[in-house]
PDB file of N, CA and C in Angstrom:
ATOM      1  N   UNK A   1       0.846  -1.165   0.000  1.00  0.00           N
ATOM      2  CA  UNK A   1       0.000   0.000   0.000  1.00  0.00           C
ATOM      3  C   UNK A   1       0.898   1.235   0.000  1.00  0.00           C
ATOM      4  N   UNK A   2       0.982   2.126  -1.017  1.00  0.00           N
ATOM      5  CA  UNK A   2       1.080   3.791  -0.894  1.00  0.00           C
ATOM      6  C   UNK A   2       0.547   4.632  -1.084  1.00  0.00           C
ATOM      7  N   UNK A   3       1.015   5.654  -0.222  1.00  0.00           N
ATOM      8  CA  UNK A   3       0.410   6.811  -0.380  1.00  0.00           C
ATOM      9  C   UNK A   3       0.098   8.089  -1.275  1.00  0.00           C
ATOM     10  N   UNK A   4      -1.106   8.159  -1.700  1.00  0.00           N
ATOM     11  CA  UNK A   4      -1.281   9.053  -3.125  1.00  0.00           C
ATOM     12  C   UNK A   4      -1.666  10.423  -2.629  1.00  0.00           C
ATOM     13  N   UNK A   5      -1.959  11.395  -2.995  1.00  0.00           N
ATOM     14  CA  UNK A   5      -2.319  12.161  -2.660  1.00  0.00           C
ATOM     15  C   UNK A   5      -3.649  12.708  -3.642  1.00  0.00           C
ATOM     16  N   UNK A   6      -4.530  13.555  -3.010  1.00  0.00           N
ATOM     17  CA  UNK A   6      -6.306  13.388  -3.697  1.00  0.00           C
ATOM     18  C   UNK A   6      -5.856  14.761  -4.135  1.00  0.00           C
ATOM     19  N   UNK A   7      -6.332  14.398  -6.220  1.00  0.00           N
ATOM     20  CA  UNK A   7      -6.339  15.673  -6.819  1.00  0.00           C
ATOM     21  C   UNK A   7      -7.691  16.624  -7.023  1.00  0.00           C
ATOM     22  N   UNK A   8      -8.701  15.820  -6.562  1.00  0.00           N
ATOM     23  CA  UNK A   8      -9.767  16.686  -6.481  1.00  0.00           C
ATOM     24  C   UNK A   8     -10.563  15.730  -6.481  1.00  0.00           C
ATOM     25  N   UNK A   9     -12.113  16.440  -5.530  1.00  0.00           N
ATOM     26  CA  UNK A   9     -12.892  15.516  -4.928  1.00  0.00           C
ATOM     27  C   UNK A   9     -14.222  15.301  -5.769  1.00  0.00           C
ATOM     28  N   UNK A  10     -14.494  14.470  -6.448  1.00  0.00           N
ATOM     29  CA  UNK A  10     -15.644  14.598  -7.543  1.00  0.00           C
ATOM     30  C   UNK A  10     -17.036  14.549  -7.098  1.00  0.00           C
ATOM     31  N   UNK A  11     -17.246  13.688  -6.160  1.00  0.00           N
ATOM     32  CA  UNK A  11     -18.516  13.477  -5.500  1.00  0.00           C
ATOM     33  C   UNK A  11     -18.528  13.281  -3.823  1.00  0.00           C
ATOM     34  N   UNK A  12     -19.445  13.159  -3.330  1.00  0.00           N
ATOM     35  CA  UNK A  12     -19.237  12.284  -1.683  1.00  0.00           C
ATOM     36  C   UNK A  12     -18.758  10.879  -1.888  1.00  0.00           C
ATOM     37  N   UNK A  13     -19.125  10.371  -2.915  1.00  0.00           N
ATOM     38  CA  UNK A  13     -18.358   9.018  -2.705  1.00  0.00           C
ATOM     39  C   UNK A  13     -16.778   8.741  -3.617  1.00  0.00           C
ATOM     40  N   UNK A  14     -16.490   9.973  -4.558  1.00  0.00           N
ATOM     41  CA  UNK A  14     -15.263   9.538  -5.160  1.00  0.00           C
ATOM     42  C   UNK A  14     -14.269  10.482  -5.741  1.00  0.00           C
ATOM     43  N   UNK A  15     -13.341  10.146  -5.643  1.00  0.00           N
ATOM     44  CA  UNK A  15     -12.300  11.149  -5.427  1.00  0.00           C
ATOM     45  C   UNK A  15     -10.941  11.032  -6.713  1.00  0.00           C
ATOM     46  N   UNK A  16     -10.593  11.802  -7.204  1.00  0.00           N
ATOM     47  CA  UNK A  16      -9.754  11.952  -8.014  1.00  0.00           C
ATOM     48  C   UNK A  16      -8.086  11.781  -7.752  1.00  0.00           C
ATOM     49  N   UNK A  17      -7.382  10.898  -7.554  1.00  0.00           N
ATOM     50  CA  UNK A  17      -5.660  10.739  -7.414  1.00  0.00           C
ATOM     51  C   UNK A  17      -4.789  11.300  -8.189  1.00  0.00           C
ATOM     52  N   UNK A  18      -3.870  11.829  -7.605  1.00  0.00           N
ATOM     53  CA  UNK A  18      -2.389  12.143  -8.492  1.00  0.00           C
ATOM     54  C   UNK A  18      -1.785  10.715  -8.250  1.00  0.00           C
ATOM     55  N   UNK A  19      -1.448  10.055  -9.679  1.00  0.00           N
ATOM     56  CA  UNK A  19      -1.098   9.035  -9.678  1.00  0.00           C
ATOM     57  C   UNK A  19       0.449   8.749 -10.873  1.00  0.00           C
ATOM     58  N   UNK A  20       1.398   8.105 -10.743  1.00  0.00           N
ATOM     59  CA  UNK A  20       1.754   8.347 -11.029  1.00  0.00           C
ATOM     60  C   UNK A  20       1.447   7.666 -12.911  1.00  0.00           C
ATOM     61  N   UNK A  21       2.006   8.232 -14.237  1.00  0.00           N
ATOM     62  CA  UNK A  21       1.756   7.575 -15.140  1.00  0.00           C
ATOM     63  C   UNK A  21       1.919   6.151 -15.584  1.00  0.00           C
ATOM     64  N   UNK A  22       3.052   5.573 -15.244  1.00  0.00           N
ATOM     65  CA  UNK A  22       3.378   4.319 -15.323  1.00  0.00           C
ATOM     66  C   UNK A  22       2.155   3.288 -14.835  1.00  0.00           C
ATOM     67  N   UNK A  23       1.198   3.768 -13.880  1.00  0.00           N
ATOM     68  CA  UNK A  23       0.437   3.240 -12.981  1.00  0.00           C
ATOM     69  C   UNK A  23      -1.082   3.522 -14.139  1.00  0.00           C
ATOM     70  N   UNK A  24      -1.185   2.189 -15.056  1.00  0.00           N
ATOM     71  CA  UNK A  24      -2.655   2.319 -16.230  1.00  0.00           C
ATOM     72  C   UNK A  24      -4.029   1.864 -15.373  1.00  0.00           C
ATOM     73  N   UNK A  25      -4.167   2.869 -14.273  1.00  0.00           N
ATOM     74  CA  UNK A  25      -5.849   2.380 -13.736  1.00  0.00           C
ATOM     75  C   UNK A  25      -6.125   3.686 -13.783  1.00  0.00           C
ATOM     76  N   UNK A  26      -7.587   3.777 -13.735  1.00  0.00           N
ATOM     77  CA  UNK A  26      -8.987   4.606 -13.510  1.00  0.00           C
ATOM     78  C   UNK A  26      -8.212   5.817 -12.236  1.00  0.00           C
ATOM     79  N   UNK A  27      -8.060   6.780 -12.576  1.00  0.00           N
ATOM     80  CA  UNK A  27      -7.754   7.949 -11.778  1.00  0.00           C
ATOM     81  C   UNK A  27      -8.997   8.428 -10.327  1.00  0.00           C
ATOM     82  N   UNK A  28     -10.031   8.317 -11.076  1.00  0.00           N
ATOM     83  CA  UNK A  28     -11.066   8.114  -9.808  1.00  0.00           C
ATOM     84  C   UNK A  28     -11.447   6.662  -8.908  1.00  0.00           C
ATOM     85  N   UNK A  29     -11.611   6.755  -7.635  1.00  0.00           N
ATOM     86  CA  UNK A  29     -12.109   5.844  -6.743  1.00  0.00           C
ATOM     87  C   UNK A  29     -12.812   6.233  -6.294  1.00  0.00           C
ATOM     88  N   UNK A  30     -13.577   5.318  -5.585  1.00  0.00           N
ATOM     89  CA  UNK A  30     -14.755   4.802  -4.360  1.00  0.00           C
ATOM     90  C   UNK A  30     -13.798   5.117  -3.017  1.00  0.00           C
ATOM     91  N   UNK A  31     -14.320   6.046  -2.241  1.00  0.00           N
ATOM     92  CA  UNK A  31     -13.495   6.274  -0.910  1.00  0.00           C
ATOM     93  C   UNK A  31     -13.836   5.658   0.198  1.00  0.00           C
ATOM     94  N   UNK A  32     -14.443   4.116   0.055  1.00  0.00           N
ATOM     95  CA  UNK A  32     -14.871   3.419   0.534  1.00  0.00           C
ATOM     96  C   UNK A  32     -13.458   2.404   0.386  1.00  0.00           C
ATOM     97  N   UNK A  33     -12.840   2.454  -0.490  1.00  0.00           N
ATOM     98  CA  UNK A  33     -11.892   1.808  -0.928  1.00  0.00           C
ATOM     99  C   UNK A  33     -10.041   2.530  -0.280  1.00  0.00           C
ATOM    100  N   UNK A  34     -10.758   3.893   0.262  1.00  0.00           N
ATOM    101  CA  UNK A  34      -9.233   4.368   0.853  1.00  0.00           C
ATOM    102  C   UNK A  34      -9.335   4.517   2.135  1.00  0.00           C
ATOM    103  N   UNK A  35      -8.049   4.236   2.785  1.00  0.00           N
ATOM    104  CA  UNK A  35      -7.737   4.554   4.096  1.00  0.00           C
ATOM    105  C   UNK A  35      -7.110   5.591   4.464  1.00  0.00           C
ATOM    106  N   UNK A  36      -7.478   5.977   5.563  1.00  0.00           N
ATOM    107  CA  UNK A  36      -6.776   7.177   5.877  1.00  0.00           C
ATOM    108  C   UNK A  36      -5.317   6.827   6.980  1.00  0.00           C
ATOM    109  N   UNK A  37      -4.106   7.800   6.259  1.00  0.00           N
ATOM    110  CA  UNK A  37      -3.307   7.879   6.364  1.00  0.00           C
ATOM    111  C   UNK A  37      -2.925   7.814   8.045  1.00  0.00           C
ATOM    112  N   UNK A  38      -2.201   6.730   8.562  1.00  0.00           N
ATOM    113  CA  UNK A  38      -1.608   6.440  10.075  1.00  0.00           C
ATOM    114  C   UNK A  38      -0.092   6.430   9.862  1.00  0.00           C
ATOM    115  N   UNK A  39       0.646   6.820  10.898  1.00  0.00           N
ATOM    116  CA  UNK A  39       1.912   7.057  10.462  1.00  0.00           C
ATOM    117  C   UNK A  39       2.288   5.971  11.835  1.00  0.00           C
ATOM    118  N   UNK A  40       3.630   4.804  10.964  1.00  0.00           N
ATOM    119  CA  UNK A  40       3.963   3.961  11.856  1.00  0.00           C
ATOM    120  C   UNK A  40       4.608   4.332  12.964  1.00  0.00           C
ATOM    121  N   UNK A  41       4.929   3.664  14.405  1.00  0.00           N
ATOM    122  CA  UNK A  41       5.619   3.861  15.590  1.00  0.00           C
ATOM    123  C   UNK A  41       6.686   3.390  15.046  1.00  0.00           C
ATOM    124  N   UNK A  42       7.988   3.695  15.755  1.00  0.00           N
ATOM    125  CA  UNK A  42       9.088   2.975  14.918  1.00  0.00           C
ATOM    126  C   UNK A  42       9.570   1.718  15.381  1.00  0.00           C
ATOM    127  N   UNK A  43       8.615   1.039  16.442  1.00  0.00           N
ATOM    128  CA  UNK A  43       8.688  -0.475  16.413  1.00  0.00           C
ATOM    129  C   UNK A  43       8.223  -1.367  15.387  1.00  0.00           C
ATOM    130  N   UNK A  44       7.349  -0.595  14.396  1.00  0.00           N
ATOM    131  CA  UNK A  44       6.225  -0.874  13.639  1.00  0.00           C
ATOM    132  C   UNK A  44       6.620  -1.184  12.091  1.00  0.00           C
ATOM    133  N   UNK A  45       7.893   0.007  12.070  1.00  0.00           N
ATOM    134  CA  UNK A  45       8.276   0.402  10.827  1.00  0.00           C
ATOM    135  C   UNK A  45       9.227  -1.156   9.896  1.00  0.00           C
ATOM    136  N   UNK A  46       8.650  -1.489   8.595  1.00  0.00           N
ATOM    137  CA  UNK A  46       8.604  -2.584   7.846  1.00  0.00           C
ATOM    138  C   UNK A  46       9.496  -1.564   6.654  1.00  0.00           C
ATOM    139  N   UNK A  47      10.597  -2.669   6.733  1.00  0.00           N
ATOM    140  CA  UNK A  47      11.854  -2.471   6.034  1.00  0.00           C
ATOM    141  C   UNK A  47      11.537  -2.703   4.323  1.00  0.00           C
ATOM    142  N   UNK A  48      11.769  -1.575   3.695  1.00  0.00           N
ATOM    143  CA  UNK A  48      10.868  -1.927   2.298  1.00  0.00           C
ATOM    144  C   UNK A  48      11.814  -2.351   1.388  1.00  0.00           C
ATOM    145  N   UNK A  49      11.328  -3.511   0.478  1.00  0.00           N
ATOM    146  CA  UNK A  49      11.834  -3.936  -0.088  1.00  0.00           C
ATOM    147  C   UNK A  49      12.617  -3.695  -0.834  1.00  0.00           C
ATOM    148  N   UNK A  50      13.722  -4.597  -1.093  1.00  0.00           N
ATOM    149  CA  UNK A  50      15.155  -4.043  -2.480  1.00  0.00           C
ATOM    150  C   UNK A  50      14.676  -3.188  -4.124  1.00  0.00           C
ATOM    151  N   UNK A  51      14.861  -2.285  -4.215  1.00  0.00           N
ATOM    152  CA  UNK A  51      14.529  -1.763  -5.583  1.00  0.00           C
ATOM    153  C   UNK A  51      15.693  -2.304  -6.618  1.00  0.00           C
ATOM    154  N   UNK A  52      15.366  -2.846  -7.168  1.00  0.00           N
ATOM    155  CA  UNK A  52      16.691  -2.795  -8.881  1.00  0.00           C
ATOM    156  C   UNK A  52      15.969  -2.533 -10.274  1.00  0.00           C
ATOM    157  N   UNK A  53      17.145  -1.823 -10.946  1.00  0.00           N
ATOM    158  CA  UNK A  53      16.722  -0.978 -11.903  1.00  0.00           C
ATOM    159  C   UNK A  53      16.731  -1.935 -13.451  1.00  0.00           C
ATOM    160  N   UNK A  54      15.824  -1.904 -14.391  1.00  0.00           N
ATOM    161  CA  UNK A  54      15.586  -2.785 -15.046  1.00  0.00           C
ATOM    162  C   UNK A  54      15.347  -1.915 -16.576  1.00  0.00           C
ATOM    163  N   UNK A  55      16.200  -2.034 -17.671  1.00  0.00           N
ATOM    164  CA  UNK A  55      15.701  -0.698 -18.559  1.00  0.00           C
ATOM    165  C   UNK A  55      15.400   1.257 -18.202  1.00  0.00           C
ATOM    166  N   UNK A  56      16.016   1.277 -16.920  1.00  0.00           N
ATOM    167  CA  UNK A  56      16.176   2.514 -16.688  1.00  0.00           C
ATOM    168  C   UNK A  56      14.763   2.428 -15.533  1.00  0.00           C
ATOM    169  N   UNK A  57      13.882   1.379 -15.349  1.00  0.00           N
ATOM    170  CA  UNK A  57      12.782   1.614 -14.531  1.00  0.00           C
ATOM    171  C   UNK A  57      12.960   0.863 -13.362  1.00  0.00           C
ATOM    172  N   UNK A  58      12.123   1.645 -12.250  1.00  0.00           N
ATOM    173  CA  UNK A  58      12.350   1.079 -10.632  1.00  0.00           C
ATOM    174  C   UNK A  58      11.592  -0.615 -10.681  1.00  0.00           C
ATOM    175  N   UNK A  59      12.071  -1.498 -10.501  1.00  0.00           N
ATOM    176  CA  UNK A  59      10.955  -3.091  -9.630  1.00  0.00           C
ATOM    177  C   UNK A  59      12.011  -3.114  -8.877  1.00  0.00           C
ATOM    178  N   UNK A  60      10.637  -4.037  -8.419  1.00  0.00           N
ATOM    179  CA  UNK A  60      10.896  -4.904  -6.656  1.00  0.00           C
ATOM    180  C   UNK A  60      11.605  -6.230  -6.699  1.00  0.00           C
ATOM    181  N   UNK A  61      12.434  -6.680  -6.372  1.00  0.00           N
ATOM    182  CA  UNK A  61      12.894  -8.350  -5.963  1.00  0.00           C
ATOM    183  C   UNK A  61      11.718  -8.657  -5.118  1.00  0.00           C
ATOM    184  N   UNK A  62      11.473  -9.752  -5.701  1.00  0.00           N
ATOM    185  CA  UNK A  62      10.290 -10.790  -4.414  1.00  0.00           C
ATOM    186  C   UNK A  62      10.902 -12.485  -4.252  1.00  0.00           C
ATOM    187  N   UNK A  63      10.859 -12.689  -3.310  1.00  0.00           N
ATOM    188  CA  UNK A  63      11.298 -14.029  -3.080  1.00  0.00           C
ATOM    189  C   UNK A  63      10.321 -14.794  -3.187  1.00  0.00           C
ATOM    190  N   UNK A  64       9.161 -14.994  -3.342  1.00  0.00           N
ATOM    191  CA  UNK A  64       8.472 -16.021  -4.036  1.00  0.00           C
ATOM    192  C   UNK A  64       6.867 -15.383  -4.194  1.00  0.00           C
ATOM    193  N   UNK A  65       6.490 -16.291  -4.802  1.00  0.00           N
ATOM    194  CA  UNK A  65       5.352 -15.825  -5.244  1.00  0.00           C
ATOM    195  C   UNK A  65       3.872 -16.953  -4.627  1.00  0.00           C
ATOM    196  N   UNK A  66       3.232 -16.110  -3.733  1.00  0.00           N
ATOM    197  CA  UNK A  66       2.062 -16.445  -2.636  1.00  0.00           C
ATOM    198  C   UNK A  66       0.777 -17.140  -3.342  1.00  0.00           C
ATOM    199  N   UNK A  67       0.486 -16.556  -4.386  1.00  0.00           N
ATOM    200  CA  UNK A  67      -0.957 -16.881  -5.163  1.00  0.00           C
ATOM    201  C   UNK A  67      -0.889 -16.448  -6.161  1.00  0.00           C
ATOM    202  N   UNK A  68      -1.815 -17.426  -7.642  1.00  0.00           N
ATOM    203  CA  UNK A  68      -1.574 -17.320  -8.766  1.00  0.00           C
ATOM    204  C   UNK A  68      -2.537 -17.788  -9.333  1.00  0.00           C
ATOM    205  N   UNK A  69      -3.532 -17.209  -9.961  1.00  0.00           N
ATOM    206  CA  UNK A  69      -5.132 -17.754 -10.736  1.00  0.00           C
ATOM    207  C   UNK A  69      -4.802 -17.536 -11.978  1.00  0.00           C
ATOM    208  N   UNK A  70      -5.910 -17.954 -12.924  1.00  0.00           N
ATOM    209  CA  UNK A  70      -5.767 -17.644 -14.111  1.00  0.00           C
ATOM    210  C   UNK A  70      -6.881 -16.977 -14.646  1.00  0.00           C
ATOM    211  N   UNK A  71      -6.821 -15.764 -15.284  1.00  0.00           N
ATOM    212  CA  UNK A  71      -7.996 -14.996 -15.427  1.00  0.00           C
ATOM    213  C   UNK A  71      -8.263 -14.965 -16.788  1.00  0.00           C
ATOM    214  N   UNK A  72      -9.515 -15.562 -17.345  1.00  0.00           N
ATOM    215  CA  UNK A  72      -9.377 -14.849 -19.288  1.00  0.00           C
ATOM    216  C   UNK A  72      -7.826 -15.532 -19.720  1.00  0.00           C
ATOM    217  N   UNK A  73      -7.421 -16.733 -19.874  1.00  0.00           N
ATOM    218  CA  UNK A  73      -6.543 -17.212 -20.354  1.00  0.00           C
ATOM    219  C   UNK A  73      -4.867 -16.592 -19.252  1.00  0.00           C
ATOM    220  N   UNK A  74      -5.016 -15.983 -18.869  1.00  0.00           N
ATOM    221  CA  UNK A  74      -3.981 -14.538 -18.570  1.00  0.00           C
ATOM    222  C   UNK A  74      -3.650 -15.152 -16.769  1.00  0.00           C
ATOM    223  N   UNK A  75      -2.103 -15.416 -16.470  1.00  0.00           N
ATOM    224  CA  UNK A  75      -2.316 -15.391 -15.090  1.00  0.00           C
ATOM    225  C   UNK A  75      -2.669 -13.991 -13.943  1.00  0.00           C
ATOM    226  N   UNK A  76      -3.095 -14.343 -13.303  1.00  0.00           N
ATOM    227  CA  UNK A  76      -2.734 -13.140 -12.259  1.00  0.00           C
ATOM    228  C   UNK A  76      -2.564 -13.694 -10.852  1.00  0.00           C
ATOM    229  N   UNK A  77      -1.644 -12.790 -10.789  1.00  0.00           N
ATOM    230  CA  UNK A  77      -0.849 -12.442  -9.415  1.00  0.00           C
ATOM    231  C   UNK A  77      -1.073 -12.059  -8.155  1.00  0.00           C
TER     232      UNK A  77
END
């Protein structure tokens, strides 16, 4: 989960994100769907994962992979 920041509020129920481009979803949500921002204690604080650079772009290393369906021919993750 990160934190986006709201580019403008469209209705009572949905709200507009600054998101970044790389990221191809629907710019508006259901704010039923967001949480509001808690800032960890630093017993709390979760060491974030290794970044490596791949074609000039940021991913994550993951050490294995938890769950895997198949959707419309297509896996997902």
């Amino acid at each position: 989960m990160r934190l986006y920041k709201i580019k403008k509020i469209i209705s009572e129920n949905g709200v507009e994100l600054k998101l970044p481009m790389s990221m191809k979803i629907h710019l508006v949500v259901n704010v039923s769907r967001m949480k509001m921002y808690q800032k960890q204690i630093e017993e709390q604080k979760k060491i974030p994962s290794s970044l490596v650079k791949i074609n000039g772009e940021k991913e994550y290393k993951f050490e294995k992979i938890l769950n895997k369906r198949d959707v419309g021919g297509k896996p997902k993750y």
